[in-house]
Every structure is written in structure tokens, then in C-alpha cells.
C-alpha atoms as a PDB file:
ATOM      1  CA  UNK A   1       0.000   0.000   0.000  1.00  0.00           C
ATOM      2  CA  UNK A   2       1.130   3.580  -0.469  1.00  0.00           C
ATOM      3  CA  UNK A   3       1.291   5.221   2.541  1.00  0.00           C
ATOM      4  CA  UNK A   4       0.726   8.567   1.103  1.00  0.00           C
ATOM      5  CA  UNK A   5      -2.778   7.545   0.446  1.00  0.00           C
ATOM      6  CA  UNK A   6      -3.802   6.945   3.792  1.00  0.00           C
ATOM      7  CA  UNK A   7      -4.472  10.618   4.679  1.00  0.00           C
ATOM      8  CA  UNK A   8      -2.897  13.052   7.036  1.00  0.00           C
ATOM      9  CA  UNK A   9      -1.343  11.778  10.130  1.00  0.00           C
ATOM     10  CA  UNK A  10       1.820   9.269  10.625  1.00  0.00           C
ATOM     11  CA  UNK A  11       1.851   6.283   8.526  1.00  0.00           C
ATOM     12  CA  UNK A  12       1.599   2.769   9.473  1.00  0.00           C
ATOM     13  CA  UNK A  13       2.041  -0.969   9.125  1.00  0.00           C
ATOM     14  CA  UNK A  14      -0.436  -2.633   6.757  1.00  0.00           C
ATOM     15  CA  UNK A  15      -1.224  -5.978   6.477  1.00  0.00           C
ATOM     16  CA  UNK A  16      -3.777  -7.162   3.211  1.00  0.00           C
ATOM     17  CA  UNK A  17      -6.669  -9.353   4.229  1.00  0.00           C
ATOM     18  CA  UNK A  18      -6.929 -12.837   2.741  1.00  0.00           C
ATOM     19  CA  UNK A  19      -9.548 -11.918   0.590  1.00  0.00           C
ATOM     20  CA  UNK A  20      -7.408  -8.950  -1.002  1.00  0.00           C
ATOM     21  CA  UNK A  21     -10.159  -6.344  -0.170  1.00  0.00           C
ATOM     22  CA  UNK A  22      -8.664  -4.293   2.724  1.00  0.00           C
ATOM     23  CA  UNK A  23      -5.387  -3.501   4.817  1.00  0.00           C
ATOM     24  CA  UNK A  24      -5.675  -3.427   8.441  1.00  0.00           C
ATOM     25  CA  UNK A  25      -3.469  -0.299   9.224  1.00  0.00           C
ATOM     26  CA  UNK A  26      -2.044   0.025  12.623  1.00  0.00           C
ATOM     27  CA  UNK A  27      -1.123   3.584  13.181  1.00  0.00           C
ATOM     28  CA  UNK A  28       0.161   5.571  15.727  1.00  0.00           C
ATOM     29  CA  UNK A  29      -2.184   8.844  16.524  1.00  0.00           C
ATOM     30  CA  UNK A  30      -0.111  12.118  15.624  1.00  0.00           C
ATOM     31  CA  UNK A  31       1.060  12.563  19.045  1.00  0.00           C
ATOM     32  CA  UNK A  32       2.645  10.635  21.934  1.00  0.00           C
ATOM     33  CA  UNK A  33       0.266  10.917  24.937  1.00  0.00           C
ATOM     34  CA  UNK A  34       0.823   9.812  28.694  1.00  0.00           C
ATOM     35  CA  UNK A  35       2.524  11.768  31.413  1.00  0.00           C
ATOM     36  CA  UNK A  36       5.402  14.284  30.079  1.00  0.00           C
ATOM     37  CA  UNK A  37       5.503  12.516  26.241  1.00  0.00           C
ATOM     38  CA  UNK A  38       5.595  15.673  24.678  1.00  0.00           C
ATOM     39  CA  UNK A  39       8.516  16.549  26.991  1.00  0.00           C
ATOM     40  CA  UNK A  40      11.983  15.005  27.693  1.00  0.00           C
ATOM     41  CA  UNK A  41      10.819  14.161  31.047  1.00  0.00           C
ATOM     42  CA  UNK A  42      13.193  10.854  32.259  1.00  0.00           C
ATOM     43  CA  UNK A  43      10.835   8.687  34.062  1.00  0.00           C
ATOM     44  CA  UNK A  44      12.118   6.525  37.042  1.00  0.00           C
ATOM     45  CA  UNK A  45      11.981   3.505  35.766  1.00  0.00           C
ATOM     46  CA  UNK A  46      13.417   4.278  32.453  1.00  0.00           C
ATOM     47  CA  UNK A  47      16.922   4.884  34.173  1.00  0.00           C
ATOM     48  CA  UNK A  48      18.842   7.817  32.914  1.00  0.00           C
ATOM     49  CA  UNK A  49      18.361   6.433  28.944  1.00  0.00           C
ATOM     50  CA  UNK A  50      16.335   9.577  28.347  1.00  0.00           C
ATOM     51  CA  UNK A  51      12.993   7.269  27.649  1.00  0.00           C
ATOM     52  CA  UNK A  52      10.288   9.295  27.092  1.00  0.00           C
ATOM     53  CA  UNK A  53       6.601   8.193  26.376  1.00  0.00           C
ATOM     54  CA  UNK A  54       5.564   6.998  23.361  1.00  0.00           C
ATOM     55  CA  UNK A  55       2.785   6.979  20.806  1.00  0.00           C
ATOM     56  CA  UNK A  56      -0.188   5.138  21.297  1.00  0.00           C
ATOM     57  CA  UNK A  57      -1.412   2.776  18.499  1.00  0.00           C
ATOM     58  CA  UNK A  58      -4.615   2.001  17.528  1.00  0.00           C
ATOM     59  CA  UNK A  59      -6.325  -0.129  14.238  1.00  0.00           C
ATOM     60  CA  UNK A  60      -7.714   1.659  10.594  1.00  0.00           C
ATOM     61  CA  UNK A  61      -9.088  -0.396   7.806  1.00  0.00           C
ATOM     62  CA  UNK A  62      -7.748   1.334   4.556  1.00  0.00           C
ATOM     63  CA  UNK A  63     -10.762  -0.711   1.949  1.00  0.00           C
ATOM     64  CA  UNK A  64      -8.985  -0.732  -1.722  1.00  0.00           C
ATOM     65  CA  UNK A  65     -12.551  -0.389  -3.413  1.00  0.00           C
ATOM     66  CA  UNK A  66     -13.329   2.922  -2.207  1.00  0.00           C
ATOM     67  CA  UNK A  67      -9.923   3.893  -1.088  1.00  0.00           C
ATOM     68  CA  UNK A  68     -11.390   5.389   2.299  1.00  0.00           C
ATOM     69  CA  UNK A  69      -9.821   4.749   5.793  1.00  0.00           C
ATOM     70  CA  UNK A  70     -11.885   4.160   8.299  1.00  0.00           C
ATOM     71  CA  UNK A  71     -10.544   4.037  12.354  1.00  0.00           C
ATOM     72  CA  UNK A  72     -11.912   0.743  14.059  1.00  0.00           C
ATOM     73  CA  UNK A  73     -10.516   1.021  17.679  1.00  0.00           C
ATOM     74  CA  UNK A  74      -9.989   4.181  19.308  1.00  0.00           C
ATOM     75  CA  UNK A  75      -8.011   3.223  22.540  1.00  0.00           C
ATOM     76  CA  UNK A  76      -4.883   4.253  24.659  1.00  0.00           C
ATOM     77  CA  UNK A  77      -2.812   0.867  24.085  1.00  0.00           C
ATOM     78  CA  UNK A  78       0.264   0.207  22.805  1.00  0.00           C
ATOM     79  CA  UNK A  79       0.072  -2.679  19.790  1.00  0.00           C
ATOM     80  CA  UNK A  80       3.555  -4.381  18.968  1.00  0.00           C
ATOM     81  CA  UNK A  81       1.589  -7.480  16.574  1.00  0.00           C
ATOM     82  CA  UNK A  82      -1.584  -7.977  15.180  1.00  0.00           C
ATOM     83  CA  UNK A  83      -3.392 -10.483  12.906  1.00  0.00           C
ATOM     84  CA  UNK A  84      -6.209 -10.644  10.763  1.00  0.00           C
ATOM     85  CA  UNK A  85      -8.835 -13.649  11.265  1.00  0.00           C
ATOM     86  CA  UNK A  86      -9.091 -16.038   8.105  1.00  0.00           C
ATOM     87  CA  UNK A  87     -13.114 -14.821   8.463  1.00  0.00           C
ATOM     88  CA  UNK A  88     -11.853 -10.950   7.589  1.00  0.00           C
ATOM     89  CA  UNK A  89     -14.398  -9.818  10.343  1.00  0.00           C
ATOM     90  CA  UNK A  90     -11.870  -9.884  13.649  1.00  0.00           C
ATOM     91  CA  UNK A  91      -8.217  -9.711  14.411  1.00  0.00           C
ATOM     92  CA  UNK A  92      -6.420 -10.316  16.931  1.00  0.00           C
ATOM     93  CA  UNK A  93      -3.863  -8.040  18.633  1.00  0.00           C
ATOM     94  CA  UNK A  94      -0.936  -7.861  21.469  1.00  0.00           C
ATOM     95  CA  UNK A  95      -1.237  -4.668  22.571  1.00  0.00           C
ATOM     96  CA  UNK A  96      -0.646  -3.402  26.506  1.00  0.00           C
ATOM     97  CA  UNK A  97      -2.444  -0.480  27.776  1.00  0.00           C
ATOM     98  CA  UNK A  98       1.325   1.247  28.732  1.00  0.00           C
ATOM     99  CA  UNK A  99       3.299   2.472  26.592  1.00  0.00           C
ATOM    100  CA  UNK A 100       6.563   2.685  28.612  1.00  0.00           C
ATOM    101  CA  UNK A 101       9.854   1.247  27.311  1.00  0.00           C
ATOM    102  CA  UNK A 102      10.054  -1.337  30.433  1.00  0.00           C
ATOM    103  CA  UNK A 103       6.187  -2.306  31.061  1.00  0.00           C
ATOM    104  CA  UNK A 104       6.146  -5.243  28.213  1.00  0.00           C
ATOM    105  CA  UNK A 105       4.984  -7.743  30.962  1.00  0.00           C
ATOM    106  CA  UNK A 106       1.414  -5.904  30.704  1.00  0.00           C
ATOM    107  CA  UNK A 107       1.084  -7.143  26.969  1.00  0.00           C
ATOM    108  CA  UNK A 108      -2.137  -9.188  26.638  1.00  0.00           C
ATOM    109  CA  UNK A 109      -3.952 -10.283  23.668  1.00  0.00           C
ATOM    110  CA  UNK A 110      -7.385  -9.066  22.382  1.00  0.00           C
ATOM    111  CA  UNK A 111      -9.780  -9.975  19.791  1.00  0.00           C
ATOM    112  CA  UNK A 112     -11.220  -6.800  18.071  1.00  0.00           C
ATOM    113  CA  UNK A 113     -14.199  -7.043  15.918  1.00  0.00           C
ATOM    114  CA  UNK A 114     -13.750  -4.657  12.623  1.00  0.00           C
ATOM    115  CA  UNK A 115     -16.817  -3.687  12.105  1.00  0.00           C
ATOM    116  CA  UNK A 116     -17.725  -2.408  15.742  1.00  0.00           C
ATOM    117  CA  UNK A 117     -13.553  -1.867  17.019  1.00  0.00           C
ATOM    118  CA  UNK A 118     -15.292  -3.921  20.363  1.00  0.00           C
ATOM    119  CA  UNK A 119     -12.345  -5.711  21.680  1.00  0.00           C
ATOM    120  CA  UNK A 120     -12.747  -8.438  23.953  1.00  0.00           C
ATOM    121  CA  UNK A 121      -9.365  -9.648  26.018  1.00  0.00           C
ATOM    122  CA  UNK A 122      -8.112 -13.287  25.432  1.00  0.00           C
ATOM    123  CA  UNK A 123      -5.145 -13.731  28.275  1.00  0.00           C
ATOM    124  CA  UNK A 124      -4.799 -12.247  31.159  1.00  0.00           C
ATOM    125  CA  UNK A 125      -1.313 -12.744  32.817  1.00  0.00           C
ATOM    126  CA  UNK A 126       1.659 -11.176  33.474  1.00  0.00           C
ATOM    127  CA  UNK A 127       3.968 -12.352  30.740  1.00  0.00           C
ATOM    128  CA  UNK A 128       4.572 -10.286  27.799  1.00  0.00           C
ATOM    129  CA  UNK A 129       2.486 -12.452  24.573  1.00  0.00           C
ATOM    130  CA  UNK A 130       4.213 -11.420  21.223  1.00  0.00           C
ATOM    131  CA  UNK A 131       3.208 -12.220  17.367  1.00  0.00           C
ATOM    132  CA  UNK A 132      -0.302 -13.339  17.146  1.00  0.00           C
ATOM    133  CA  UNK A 133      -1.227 -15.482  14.398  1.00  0.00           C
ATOM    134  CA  UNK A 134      -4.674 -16.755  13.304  1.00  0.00           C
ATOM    135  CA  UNK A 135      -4.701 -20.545  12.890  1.00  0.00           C
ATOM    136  CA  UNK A 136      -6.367 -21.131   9.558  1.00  0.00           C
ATOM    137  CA  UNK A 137      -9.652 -22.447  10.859  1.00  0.00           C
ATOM    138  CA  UNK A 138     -10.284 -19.062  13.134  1.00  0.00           C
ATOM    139  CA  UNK A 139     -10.335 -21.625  15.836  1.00  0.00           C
ATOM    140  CA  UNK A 140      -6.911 -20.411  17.843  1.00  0.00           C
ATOM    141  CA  UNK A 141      -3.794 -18.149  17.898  1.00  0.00           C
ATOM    142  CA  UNK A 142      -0.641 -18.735  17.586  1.00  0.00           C
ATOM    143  CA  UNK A 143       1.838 -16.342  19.837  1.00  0.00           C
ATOM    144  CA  UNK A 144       5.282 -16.544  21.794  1.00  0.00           C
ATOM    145  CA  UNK A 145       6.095 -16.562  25.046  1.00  0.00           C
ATOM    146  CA  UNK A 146       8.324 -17.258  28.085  1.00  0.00           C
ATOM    147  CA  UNK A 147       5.956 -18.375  30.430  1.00  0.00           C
ATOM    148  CA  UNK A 148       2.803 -17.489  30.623  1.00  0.00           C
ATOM    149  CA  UNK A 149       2.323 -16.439  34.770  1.00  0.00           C
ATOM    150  CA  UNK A 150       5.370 -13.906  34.982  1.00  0.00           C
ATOM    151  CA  UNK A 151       7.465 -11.696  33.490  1.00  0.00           C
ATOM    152  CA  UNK A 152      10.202 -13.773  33.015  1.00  0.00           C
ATOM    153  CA  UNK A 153      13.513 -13.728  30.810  1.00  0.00           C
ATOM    154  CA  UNK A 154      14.103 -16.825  28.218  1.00  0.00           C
ATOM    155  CA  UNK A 155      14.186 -18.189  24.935  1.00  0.00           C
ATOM    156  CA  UNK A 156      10.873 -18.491  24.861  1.00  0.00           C
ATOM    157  CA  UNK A 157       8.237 -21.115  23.265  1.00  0.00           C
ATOM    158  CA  UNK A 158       5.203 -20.939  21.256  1.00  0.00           C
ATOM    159  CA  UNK A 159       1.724 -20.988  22.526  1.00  0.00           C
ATOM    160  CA  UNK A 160      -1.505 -21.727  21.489  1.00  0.00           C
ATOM    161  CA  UNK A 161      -4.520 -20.412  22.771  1.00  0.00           C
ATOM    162  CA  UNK A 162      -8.573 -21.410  22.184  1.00  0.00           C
ATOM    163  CA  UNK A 163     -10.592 -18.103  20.713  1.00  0.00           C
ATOM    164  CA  UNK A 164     -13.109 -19.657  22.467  1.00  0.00           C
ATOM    165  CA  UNK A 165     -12.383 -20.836  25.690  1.00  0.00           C
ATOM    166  CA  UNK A 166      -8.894 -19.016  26.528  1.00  0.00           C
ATOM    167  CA  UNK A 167      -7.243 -22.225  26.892  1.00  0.00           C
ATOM    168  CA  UNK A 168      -3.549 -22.310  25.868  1.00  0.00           C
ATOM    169  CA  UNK A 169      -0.896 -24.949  25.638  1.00  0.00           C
ATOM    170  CA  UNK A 170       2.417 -25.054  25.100  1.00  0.00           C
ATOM    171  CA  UNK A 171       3.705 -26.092  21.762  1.00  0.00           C
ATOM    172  CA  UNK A 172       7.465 -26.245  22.617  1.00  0.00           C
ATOM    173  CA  UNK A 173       7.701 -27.685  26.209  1.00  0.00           C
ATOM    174  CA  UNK A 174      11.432 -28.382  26.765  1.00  0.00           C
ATOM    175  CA  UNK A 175      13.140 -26.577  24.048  1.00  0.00           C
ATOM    176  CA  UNK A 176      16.459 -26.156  23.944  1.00  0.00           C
ATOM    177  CA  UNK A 177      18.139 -22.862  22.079  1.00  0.00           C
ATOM    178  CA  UNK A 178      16.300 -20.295  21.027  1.00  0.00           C
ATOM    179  CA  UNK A 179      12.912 -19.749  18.312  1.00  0.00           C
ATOM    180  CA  UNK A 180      13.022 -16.623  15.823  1.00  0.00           C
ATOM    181  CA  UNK A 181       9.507 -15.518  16.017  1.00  0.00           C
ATOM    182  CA  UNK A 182       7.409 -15.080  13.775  1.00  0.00           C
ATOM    183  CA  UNK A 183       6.122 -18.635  14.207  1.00  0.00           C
ATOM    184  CA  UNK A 184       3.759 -19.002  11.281  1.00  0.00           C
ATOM    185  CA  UNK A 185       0.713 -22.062  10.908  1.00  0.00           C
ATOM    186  CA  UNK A 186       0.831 -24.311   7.860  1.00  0.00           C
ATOM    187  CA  UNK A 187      -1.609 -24.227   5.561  1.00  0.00           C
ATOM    188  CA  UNK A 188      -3.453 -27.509   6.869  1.00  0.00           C
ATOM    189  CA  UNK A 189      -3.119 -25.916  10.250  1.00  0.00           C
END
């Protein structure tokens, strides 16, 4: 997609739907937001780095028939991966509702609905979930992880969870060495 054609504001990542009708756009909002982010305030527990806060993100649907981009969610959160369902109607995000440089740990994923930008939250830990991908039934996502009840440092393994029921499972139980996400389904799932 040309980026120029999405409008004033800053440009985004796109991804195209499967059906080749629309890019979900995430997009940062045209200014950082949160205590002192249009400063060069050093927050405490960003350490004398000169961290500041950062922009939030939120979800656009740029539709190539009519060329018009359209904002689905409209929410202070942070989104570092998101995923459209095979369906077209939902994706799934990680997103955290902080956008400091050392807060990861509050990443959780969502399920937002397109048409409405409702979100409805599908973990709810305090480990840091990472590149969401939609199985290609719609049934599950596929993310990484270290564990999935702390903030904890690793190599990490891959997770699935139920849309459904929130149930996950590790795929990668006594790994050794370390994945290079993104971890991707096959096509047979």
C-alpha cells in the first residue's frame, strides 16, 4: 500500500486481508500521549536512557474499493503485533495499555471485531504475549512466550490459545536454544 494515500497523520504498518479487499493499518495517533511525552521528562523507571513516552497505536481499515480509511478502535494501548482472522471480520492483537519502554509484561492479547472496534481480552497474565497469528480455521492463535504467569527472561516457546475458551498450551515444552519468532501455521493448520 502507499502510505501517502492513507491521509494526514503518521503512517503505518499494513497488512492485506486474505480476501485482497482491505489492509488493516495500525497507526500511531499524531502525538505521543501519557505523562510528560511531549517533553523530555526521564521517568524513574526508564533509568537515565532519556525514555520518554511513546505513541499510542490504535487499528484503521484502509478498503482498496473505495480507497477510504476508516478508524476501528480508538483506545490508549500500545500494539507491537496484530493479525487478521481467516473470516476478515476480527483480528487479533498484542497490545498493553502502557506504553513505557520497560512495562512489556502488561502485553495481553485481544480480539477486536472490525466492524464495531469492540475488543474483547483473550489472556490475562503477566507475561509479555508477542506475534499473534490466526490458525487457519479461526479456531486459535498462535503467539510466543516465556511463560505465561510472569514476566520472566528466556528463549521463549510458542503458545496456542482457544478463541473460544482461553485455553492455551504449550507447543514447545522443553526446548532447547532459542525460536526466531514469527512462528507461522501451515496451511493444513
Amino acid at each position: 500500500a502507499d502510505p501517502s494515500r492513507l491521509g494526514p497523520g503518521p503512517d503505518g504498518s499494513c497488512q492485506l486481508s486474505r480476501d485482497g479487499t482491505f489492509f488493516l493499518v495500525t497507526r500511531r495517533e499524531t502525538s505521543p500521549a501519557g505523562p510528560g511525552a511531549e517533553s523530555d521528562v526521564v521517568f524513574v523507571d526508564e533509568g537515565s536512557n532519556g525514555q520518554t513516552r511513546d505513541y499510542w497505536l490504535n487499528l484503521w481499515r484502509y478498503d482498496l474499493q473505495s480507497e477510504k480509511l476508516t478508524r476501528i478502535t480508538q483506545r490508549d494501548w500500545w500494539i507491537n503485533g496484530a493479525d487478521i482472522a481467516p473470516s476478515g471480520r476480527a483480528a487479533v492483537v498484542a497490545a498493553s495499555a502502557d506504553n513505557g519502554r520497560n512495562t512489556g509484561w502488561k502485553t495481553e492479547l485481544f480480539v477486536v471485531d472490525l466492524a464495531s472496534g469492540a475488543s474483547r481480552q483473550l489472556t490475562d497474565n503477566r507475561a509479555p504475549e508477542a506475534d499473534p497469528h490466526w490458525s487457519p480455521d479461526g479456531k486459535s492463535v498462535l503467539f510466543s512466550a516465556v511463560t505465561l504467569d510472569r514476566w520472566g527472561h528466556g528463549n521463549g516457546d510458542f503458545w496456542r490459545v482457544d478463541v473460544a475458551s482461553g485455553a492455551t498450551r504449550n507447543l514447545t515444552p522443553d526446548h532447547i536454544g532459542r525460536f526466531t519468532p514469527p512462528a507461522m501455521f501451515s496451511v493444513d493448520g
